[in-house]
Structure formats: C-alpha cells, structure tokens
PDB file of N, CA and C in Angstrom:
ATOM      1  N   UNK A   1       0.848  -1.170   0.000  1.00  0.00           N
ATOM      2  CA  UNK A   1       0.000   0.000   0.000  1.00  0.00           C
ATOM      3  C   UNK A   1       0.891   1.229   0.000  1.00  0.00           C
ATOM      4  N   UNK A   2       0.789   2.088  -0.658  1.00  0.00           N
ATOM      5  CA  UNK A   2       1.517   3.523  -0.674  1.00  0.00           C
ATOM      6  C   UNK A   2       0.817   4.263  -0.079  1.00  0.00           C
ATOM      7  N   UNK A   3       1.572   5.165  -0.195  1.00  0.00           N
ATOM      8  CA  UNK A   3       1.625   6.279   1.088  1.00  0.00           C
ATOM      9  C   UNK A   3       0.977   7.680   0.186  1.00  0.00           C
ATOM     10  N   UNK A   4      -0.726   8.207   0.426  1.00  0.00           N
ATOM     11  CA  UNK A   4      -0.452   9.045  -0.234  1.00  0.00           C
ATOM     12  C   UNK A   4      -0.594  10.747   0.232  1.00  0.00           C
ATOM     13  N   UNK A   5      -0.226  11.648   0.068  1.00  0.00           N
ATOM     14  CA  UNK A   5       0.111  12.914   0.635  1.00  0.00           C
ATOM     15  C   UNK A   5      -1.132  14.042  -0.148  1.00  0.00           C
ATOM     16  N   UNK A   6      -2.022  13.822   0.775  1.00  0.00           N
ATOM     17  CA  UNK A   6      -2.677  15.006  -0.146  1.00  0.00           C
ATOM     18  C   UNK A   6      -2.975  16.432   0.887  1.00  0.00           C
ATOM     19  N   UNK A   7      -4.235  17.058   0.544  1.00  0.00           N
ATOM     20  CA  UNK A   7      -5.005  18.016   1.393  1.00  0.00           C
ATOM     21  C   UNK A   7      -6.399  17.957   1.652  1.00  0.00           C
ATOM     22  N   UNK A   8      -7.132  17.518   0.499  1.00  0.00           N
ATOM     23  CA  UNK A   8      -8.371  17.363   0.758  1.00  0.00           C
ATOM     24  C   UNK A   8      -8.948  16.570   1.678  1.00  0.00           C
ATOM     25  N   UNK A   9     -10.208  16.775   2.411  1.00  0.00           N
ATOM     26  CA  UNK A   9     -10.838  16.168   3.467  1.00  0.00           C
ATOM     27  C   UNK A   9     -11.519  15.224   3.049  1.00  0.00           C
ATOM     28  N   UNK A  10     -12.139  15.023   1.968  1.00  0.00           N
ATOM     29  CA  UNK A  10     -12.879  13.867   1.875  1.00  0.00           C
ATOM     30  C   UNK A  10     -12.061  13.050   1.342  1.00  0.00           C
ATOM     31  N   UNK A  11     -10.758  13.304   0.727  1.00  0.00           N
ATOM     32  CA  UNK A  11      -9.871  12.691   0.363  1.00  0.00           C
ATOM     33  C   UNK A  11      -8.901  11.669   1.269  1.00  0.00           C
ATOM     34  N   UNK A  12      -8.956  12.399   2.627  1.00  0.00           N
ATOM     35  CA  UNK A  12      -8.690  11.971   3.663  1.00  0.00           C
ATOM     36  C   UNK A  12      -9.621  11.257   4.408  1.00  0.00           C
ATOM     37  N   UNK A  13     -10.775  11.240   4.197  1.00  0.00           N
ATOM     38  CA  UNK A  13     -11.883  10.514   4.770  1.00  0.00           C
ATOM     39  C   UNK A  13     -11.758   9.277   4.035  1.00  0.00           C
ATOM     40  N   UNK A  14     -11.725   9.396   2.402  1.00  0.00           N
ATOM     41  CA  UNK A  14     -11.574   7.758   1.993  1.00  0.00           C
ATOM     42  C   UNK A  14     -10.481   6.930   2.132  1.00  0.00           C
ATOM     43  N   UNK A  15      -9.686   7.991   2.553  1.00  0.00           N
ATOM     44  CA  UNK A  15      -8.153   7.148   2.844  1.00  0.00           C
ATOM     45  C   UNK A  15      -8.402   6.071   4.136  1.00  0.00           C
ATOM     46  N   UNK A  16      -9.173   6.865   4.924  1.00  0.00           N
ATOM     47  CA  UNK A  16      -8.824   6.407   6.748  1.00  0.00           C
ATOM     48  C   UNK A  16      -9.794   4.965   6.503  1.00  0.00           C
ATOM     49  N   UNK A  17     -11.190   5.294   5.484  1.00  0.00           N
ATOM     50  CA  UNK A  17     -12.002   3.881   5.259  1.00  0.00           C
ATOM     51  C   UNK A  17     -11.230   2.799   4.568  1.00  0.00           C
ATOM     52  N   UNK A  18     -10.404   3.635   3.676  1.00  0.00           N
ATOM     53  CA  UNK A  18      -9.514   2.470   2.746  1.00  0.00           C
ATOM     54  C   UNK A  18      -8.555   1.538   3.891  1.00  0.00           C
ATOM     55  N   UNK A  19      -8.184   2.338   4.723  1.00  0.00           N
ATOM     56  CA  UNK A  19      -7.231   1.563   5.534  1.00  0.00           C
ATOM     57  C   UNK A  19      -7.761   0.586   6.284  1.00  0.00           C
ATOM     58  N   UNK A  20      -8.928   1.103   6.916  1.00  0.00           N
ATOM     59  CA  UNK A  20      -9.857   0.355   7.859  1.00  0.00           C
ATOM     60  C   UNK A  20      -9.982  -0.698   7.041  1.00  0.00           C
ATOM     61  N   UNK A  21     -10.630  -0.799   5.936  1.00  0.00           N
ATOM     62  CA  UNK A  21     -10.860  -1.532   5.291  1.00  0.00           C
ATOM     63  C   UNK A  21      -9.573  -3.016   5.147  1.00  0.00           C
ATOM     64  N   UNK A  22      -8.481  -2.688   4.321  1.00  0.00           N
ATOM     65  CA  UNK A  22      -7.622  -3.297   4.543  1.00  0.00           C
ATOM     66  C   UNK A  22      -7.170  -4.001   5.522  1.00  0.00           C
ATOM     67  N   UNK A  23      -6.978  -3.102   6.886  1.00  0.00           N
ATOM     68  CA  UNK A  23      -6.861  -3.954   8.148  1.00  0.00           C
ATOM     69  C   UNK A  23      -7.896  -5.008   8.012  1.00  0.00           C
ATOM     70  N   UNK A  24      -9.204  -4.759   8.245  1.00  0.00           N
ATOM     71  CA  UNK A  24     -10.201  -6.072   8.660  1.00  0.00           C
ATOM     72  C   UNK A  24     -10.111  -6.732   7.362  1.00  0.00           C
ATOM     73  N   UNK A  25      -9.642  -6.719   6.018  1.00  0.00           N
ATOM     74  CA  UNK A  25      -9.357  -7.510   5.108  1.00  0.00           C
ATOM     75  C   UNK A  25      -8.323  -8.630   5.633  1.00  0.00           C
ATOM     76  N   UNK A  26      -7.264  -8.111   5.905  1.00  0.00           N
ATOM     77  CA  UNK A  26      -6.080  -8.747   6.757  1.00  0.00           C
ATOM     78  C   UNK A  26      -6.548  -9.708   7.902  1.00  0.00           C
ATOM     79  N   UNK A  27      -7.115  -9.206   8.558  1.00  0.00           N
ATOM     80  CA  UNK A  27      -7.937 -10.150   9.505  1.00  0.00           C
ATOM     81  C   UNK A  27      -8.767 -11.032   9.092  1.00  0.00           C
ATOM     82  N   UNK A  28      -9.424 -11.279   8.138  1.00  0.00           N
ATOM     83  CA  UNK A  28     -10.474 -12.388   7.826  1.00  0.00           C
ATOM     84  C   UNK A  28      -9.265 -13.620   6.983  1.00  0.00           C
ATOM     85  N   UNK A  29      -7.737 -12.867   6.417  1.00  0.00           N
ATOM     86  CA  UNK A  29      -7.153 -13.418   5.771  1.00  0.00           C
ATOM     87  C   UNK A  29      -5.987 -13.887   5.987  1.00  0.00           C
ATOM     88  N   UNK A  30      -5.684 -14.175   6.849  1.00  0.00           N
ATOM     89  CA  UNK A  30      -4.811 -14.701   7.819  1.00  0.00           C
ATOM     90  C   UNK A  30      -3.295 -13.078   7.282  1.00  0.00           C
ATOM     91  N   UNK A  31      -3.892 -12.247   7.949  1.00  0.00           N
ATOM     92  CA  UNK A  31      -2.530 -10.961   7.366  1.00  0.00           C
ATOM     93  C   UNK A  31      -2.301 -10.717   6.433  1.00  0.00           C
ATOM     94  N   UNK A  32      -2.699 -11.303   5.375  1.00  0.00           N
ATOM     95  CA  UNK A  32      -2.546 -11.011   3.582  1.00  0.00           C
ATOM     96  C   UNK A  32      -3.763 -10.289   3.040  1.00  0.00           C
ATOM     97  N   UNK A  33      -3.119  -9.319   2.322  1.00  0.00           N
ATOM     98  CA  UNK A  33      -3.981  -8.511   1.245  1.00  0.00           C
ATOM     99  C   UNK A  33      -4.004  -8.786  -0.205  1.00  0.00           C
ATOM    100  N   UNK A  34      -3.701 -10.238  -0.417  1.00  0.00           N
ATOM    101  CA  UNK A  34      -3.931 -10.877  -1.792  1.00  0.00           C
ATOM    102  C   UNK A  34      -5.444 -11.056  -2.086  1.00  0.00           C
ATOM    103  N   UNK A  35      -5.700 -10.504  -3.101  1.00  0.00           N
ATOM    104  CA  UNK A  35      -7.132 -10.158  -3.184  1.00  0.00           C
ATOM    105  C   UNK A  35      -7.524  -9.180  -3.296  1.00  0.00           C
ATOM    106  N   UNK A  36      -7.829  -8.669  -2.228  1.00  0.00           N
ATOM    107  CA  UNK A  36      -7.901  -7.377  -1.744  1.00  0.00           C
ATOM    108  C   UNK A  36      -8.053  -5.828  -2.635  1.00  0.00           C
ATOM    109  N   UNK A  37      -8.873  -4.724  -2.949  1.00  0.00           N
ATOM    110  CA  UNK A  37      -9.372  -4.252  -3.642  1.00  0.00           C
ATOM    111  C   UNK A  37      -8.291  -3.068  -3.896  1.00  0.00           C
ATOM    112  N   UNK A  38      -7.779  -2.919  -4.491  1.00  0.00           N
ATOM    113  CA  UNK A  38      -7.065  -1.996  -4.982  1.00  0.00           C
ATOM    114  C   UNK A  38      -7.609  -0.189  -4.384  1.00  0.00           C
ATOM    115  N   UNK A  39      -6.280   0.631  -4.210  1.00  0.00           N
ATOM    116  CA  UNK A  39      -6.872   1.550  -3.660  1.00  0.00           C
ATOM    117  C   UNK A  39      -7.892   2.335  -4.940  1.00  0.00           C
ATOM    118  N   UNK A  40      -7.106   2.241  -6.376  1.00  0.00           N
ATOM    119  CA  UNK A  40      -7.697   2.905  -7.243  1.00  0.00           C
ATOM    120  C   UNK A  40      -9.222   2.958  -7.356  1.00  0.00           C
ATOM    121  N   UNK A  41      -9.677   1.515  -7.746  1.00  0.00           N
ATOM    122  CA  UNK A  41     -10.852   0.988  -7.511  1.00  0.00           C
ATOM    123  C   UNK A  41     -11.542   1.006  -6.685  1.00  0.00           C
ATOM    124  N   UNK A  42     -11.308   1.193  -5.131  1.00  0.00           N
ATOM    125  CA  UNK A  42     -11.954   1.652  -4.208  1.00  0.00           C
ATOM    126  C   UNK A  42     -11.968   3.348  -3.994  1.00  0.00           C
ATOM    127  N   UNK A  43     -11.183   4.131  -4.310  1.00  0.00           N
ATOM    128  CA  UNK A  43     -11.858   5.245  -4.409  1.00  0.00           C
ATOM    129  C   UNK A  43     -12.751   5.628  -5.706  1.00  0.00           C
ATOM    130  N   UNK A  44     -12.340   5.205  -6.777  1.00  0.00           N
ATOM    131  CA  UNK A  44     -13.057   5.091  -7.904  1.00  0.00           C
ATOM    132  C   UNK A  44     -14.908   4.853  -7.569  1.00  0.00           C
ATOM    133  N   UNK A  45     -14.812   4.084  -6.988  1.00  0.00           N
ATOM    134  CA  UNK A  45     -16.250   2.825  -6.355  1.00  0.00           C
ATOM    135  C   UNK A  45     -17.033   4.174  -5.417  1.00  0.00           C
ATOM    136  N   UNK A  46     -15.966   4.509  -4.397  1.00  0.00           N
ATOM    137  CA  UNK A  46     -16.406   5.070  -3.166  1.00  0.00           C
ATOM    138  C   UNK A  46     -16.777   6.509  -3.358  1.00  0.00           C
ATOM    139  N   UNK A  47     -16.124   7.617  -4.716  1.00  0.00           N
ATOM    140  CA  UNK A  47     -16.390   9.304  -4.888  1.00  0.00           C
ATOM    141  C   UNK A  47     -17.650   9.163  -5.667  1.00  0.00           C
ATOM    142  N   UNK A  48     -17.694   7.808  -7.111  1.00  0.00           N
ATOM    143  CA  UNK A  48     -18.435   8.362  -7.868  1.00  0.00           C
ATOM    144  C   UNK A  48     -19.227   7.382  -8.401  1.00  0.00           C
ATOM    145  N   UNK A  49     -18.543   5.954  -8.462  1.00  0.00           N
ATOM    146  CA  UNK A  49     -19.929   4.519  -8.655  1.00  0.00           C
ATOM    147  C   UNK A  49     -21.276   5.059  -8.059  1.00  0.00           C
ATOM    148  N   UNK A  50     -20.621   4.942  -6.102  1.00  0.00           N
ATOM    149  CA  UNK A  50     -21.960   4.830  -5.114  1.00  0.00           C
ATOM    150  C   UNK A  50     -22.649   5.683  -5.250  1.00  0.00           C
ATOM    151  N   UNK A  51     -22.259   6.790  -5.519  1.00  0.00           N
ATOM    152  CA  UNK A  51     -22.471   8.255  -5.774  1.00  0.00           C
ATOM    153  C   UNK A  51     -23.665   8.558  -6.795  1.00  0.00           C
ATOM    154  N   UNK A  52     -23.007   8.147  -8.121  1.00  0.00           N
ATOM    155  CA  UNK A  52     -23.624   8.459  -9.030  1.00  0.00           C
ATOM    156  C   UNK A  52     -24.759   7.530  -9.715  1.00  0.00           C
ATOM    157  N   UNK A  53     -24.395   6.918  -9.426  1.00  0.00           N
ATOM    158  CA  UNK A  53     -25.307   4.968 -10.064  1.00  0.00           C
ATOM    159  C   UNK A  53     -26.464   4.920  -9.653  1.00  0.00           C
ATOM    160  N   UNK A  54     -27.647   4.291 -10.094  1.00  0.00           N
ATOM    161  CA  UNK A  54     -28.724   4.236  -9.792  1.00  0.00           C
ATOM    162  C   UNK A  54     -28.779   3.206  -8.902  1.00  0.00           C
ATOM    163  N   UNK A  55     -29.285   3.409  -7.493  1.00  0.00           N
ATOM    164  CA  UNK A  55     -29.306   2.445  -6.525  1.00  0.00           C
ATOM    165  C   UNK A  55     -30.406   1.242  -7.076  1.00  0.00           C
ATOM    166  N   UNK A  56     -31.264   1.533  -7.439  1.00  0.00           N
ATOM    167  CA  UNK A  56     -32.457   0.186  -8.038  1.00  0.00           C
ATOM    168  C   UNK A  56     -31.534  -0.710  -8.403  1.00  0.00           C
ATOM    169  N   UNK A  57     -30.287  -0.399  -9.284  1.00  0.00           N
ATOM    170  CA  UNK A  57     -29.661  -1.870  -9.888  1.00  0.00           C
ATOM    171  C   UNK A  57     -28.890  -2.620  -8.884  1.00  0.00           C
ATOM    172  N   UNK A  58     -28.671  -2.254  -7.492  1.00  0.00           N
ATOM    173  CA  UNK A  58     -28.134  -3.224  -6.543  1.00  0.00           C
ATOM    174  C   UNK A  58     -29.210  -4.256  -6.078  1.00  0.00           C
ATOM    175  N   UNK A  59     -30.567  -3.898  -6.206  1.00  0.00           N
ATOM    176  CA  UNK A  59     -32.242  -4.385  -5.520  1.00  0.00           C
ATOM    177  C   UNK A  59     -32.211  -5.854  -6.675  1.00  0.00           C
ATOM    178  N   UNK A  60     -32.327  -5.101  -8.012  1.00  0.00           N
ATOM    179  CA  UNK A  60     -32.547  -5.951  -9.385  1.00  0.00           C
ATOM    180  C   UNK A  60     -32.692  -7.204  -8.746  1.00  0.00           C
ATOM    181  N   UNK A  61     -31.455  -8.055  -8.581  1.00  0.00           N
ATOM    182  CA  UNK A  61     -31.355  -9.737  -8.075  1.00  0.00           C
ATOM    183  C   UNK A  61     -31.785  -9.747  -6.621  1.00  0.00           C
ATOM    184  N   UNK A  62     -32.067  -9.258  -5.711  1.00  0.00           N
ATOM    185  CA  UNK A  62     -32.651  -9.352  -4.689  1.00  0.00           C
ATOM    186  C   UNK A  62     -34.379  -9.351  -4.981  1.00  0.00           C
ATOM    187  N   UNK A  63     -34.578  -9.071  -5.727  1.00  0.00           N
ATOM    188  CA  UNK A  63     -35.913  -8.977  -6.067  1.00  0.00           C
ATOM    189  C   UNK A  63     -36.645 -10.442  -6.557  1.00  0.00           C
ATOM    190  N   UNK A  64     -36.198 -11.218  -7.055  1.00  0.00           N
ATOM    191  CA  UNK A  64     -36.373 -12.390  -7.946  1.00  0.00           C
ATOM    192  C   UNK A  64     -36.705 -13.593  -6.926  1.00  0.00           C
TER     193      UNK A  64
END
C-alpha cells in the first residue's frame, strides 16, 4: 500500500475507510492482502460509482 500525501478532506476521509478496510481484510485473511481491492478501484467505487449509479440496480437480483 503507498503512502499518499494530499489536502483534501474527503480525500482523507476515503483514505482512513480504505485503511480500515484493509486492516479487517487482513484479519479475515490470515494478514494477507492478496485479493484485496485496490486503492484505485476503491476510491473510484467510493467518490463516484456509489455516488452516481442508480441504486435500483443493486435491488434488481434481490428482487427475484
């Protein structure tokens, strides 16, 4: 995982979840982050997927 240096706050907010994240990844996985979601993709997922995406298509297969 790199180290990254910014200013922004929400930028810093997805960092501290990304980490969290990772840790309890590590924990379900005996300490390894093989697997494990890339930071790109998780902020990618976390500013503007959840964000922007129409929530109905997470329901879709729950529905059936």
């Amino acid at each position: 995982m790199g180290n990254f240096d910014v200013t922004g706050n929400e930028f810093k907010k997805i960092k501290e979840v990304y980490v969290s994240y990772i840790k309890a990844y590590k924990a379900f996985n005996n300490n390894s982050t093989e697997g494990a979601t890339s930071f790109a993709n998780f902020y990618i997922y976390r500013t503007y997927t959840s964000k922007y995406s129409d929530p109905r298509k997470f329901f879709i297969h729950a529905n059936r």
